[in-house]
N, C-alpha and C. Protein backbone atom coordinates (compact mmCIF):
# COMPACT_ATOMS: atom_id res chain seq x y z
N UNK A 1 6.14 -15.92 -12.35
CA UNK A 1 5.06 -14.95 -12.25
C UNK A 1 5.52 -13.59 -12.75
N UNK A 2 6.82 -13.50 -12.41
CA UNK A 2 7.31 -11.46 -12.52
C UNK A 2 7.39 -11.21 -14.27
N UNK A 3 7.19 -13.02 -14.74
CA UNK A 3 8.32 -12.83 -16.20
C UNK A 3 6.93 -12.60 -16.80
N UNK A 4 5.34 -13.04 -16.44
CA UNK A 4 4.03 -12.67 -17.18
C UNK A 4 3.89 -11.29 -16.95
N UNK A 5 3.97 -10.67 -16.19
CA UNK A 5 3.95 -8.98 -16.15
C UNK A 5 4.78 -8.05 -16.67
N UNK A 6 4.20 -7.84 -17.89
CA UNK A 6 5.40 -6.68 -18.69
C UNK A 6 5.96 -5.48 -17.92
N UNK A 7 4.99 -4.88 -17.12
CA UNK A 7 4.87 -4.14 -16.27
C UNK A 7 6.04 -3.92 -15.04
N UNK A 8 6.50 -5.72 -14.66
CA UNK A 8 7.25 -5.96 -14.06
C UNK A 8 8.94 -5.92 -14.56
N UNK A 9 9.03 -5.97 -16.18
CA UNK A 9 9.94 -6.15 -16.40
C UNK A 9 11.32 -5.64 -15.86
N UNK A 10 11.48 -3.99 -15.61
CA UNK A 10 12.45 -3.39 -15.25
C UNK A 10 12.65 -3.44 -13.74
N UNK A 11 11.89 -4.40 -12.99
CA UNK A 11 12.13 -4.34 -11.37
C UNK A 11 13.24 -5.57 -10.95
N UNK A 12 14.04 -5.02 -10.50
CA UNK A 12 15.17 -5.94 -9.97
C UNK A 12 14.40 -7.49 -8.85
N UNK A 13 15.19 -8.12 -8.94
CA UNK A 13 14.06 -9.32 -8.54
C UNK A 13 15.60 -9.81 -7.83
N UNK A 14 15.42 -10.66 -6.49
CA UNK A 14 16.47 -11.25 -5.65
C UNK A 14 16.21 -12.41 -5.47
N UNK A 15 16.48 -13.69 -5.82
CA UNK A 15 16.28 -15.01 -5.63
C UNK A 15 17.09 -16.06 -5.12
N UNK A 16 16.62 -16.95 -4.46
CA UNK A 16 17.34 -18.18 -4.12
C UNK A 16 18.24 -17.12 -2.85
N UNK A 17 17.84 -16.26 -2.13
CA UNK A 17 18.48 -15.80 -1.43
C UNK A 17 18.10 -16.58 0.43
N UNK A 18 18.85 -16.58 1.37
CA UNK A 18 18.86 -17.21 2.28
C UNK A 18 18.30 -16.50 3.71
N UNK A 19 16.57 -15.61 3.29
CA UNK A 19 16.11 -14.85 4.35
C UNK A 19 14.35 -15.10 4.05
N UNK A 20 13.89 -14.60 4.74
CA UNK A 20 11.98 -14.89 4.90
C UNK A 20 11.53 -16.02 6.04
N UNK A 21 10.82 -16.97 5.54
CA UNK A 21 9.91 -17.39 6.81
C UNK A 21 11.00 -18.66 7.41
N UNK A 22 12.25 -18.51 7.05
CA UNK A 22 13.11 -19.54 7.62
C UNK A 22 14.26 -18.59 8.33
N UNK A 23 14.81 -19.11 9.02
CA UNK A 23 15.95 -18.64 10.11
C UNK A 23 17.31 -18.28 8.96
N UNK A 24 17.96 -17.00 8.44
CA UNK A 24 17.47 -15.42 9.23
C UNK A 24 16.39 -15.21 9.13
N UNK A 25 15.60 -14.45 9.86
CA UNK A 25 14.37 -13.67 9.74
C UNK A 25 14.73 -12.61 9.45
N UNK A 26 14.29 -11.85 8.42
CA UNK A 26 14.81 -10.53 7.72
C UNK A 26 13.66 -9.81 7.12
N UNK A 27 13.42 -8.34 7.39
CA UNK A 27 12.18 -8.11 7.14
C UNK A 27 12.87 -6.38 6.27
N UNK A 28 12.38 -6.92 4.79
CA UNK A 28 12.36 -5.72 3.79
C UNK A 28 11.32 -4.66 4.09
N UNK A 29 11.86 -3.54 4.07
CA UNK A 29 10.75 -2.44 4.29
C UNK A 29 10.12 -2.00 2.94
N UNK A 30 8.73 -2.11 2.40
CA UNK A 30 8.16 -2.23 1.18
C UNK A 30 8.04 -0.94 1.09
N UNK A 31 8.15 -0.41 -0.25
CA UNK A 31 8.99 1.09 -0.74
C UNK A 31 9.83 1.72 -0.28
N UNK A 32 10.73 1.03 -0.10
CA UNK A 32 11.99 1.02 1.10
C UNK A 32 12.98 1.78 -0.79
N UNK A 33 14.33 1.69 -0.29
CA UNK A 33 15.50 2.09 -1.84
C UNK A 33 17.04 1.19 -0.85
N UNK A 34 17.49 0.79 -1.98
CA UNK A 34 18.69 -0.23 -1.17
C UNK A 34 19.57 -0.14 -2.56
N UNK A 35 20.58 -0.47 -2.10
CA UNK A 35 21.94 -0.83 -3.10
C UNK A 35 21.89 -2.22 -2.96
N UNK A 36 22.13 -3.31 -4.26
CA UNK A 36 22.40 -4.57 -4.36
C UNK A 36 23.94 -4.55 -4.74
N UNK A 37 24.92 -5.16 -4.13
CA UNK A 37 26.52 -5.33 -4.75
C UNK A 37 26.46 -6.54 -4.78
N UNK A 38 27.00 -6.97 -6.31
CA UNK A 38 27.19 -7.99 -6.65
C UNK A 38 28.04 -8.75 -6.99
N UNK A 39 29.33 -8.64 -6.93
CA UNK A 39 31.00 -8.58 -7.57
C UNK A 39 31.24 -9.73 -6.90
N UNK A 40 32.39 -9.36 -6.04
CA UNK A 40 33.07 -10.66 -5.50
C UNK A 40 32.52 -11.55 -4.44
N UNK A 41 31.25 -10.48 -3.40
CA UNK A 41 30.90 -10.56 -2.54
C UNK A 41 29.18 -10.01 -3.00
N UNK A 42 28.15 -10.76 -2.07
CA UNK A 42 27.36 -10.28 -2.39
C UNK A 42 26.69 -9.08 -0.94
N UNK A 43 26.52 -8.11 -1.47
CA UNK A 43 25.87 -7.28 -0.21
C UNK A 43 24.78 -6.87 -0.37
N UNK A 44 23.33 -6.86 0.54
CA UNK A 44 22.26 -5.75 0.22
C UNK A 44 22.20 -4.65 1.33
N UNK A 45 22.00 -3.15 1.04
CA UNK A 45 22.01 -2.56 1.85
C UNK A 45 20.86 -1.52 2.06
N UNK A 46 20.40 -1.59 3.27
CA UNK A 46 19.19 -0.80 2.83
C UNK A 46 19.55 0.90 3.17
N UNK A 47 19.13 1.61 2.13
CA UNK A 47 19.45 2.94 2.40
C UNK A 47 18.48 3.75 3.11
N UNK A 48 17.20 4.05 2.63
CA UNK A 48 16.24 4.35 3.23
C UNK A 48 14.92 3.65 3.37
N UNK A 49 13.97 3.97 4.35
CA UNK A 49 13.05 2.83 4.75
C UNK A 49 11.71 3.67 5.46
């Protein structure tokens, strides 16, 4: 769906990740700003919310 919206192109997108309507329950704050680290380890962190 994100790849038909040109619009969408430059928005970072997180997938196959292990949170939402299954156990963790993890709730993104929408227009929230976060750091994604991606290296050896993966981290998301939310900065402000």
């Amino acid at each position: 769906i994100i790849k038909t919206k040109k619009e969408l192109n430059n928005i970072p997108v997180i997938a196959n990740a292990d949170f939402g309507h299954t156990t963790p329950h993890i709730t993104f704050p929408i227009g929230g700003t976060a750091k994604l680290y991606a290296k050896e380890r993966v981290k998301l962190e939310i900065i402000k919310h």
